[in-house]
C-alpha atoms as a PDB file:
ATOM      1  CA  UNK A   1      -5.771  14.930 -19.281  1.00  0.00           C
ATOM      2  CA  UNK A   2      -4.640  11.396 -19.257  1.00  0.00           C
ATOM      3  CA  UNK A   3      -4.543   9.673 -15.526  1.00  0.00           C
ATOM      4  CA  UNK A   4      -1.832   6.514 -15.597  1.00  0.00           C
ATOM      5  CA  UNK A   5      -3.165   4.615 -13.381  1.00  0.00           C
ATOM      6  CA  UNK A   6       0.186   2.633 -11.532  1.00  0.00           C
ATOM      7  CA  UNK A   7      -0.942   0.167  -8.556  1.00  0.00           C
ATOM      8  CA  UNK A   8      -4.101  -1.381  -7.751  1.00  0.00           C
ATOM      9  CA  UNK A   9      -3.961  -2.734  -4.068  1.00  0.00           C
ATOM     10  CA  UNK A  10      -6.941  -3.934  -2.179  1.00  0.00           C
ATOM     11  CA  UNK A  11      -9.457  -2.047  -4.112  1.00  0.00           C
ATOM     12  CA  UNK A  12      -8.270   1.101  -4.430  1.00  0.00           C
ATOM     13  CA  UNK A  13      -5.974   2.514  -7.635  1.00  0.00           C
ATOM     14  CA  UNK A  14      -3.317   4.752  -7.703  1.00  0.00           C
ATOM     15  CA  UNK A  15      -3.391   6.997 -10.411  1.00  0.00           C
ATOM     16  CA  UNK A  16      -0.909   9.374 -11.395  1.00  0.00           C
ATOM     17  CA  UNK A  17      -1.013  12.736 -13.569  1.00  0.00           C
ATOM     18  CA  UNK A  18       2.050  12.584 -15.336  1.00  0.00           C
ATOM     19  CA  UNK A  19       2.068  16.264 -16.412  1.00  0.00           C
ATOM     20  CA  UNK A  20       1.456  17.816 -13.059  1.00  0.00           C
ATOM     21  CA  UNK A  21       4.278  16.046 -11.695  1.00  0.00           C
ATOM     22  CA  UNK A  22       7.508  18.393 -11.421  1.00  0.00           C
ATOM     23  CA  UNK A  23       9.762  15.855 -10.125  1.00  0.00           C
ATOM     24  CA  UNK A  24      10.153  16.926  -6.845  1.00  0.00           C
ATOM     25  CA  UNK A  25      10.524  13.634  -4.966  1.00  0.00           C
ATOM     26  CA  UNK A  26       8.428  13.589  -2.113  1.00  0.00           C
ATOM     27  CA  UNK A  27       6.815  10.336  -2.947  1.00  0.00           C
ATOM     28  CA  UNK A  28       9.583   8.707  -3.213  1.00  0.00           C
ATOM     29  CA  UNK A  29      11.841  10.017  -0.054  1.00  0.00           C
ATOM     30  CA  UNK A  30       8.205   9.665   2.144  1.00  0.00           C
ATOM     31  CA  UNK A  31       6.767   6.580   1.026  1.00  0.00           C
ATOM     32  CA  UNK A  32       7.360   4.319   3.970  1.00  0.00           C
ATOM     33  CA  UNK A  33       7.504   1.169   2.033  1.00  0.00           C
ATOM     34  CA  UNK A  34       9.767   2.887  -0.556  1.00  0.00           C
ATOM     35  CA  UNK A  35       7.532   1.355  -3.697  1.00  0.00           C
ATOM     36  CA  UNK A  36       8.685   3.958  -5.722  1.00  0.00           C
ATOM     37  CA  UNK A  37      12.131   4.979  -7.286  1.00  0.00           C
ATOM     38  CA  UNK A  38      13.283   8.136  -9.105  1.00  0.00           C
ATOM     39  CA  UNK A  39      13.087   7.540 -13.124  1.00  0.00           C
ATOM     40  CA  UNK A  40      15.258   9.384 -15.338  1.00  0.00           C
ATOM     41  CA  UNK A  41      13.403  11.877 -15.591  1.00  0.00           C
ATOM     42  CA  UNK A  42      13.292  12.443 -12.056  1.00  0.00           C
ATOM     43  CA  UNK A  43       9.726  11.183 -11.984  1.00  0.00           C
ATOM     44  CA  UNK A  44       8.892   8.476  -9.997  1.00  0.00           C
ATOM     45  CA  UNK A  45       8.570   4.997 -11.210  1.00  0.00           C
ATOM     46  CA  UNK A  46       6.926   1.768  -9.022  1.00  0.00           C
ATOM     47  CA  UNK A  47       9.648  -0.910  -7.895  1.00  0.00           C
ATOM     48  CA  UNK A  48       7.978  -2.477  -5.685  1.00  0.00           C
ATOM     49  CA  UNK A  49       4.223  -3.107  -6.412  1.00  0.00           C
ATOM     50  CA  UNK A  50       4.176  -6.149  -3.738  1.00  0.00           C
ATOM     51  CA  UNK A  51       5.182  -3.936  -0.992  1.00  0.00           C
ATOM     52  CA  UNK A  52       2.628  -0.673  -1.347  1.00  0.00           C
ATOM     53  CA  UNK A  53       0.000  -0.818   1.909  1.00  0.00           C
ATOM     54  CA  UNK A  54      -2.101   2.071   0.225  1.00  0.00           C
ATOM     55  CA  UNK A  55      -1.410   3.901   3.316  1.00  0.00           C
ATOM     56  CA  UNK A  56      -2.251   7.639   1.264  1.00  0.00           C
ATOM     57  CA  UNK A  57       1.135   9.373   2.282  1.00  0.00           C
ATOM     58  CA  UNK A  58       1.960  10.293  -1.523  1.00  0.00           C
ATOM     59  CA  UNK A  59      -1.287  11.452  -2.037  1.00  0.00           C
ATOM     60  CA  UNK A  60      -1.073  13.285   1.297  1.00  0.00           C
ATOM     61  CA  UNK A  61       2.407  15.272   0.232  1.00  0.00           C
ATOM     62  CA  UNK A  62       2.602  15.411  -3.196  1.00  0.00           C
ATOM     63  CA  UNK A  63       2.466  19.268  -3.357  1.00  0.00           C
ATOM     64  CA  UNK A  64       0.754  19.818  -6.927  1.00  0.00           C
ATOM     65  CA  UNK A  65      -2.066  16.627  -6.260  1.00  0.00           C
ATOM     66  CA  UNK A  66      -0.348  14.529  -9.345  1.00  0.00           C
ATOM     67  CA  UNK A  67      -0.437  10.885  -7.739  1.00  0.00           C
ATOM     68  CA  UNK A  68      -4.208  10.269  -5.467  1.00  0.00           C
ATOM     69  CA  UNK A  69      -5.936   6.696  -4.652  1.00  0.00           C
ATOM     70  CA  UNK A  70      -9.405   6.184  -5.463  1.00  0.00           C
ATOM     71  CA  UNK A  71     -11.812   3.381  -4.814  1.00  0.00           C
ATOM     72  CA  UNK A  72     -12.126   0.342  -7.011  1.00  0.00           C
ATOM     73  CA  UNK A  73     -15.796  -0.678  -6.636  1.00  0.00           C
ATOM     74  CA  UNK A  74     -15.506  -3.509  -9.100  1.00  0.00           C
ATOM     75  CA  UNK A  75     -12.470  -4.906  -6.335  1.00  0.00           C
ATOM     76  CA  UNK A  76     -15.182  -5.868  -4.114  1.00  0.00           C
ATOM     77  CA  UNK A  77     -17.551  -8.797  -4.841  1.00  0.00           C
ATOM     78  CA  UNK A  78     -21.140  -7.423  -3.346  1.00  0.00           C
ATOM     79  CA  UNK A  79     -20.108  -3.707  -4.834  1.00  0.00           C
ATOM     80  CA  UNK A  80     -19.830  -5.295  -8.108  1.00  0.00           C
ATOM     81  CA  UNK A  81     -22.907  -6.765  -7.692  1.00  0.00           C
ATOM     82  CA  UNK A  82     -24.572  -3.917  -7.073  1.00  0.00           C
ATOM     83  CA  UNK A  83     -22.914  -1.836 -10.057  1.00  0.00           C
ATOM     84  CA  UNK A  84     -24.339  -4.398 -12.325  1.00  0.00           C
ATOM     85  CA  UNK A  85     -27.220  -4.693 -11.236  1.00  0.00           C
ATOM     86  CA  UNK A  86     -27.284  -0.689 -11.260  1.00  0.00           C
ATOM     87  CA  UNK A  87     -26.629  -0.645 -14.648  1.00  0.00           C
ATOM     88  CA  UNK A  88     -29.174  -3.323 -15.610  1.00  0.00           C
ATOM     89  CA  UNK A  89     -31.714  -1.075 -13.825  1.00  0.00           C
ATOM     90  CA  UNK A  90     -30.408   2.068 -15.986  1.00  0.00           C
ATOM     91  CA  UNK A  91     -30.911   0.109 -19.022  1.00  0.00           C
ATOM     92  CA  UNK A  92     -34.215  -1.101 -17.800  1.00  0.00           C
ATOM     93  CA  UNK A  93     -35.605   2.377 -17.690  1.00  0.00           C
ATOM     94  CA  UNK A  94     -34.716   3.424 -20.984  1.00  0.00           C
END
């Protein structure tokens, strides 16, 4: 299953499963920034990147869980830090 990934806002990435989206519109009519608008195939589409506050409401109400945020660990300077250093340590042991 391939995960699109569409924004990445303060750390945290939208991603979106294309094939479990049935078009319904939610995100689009509930998303209180209105980022997103209806593609042609009635799938959504970012417009507006600049305005998305990662507030979770498509997550929240998309009814078949295509479109969810996640954390971005490398976003963050001391988390990215630590995930090298992690994987230094991994390496280390082997």
């Amino acid at each position: 299953m391939t995960v699109k990934e569409i924004i990445n806002v303060k750390g945290k990435r939208l991603g979106y499963f294309e094939a479990w989206c049935k078009a319904c519109g939610i995100c689009v009519a509930l998303c209180p920034k209105h980022v997103f608008d209806t593609g042609p195939d009635g799938k959504p589409i970012v417009a507006r990147v600049g305005d998305c506050i990662n507030c979770g409401t498509c997550e929240i109400m998309c009814p078949d869980f295509a479109i969810g945020w996640y954390e971005d660990p490398l976003h963050d300077a001391d988390l990215k830090e630590a995930h090298r250093r992690g994987t230094e340590d991994e390496w280390a042991k082997k």
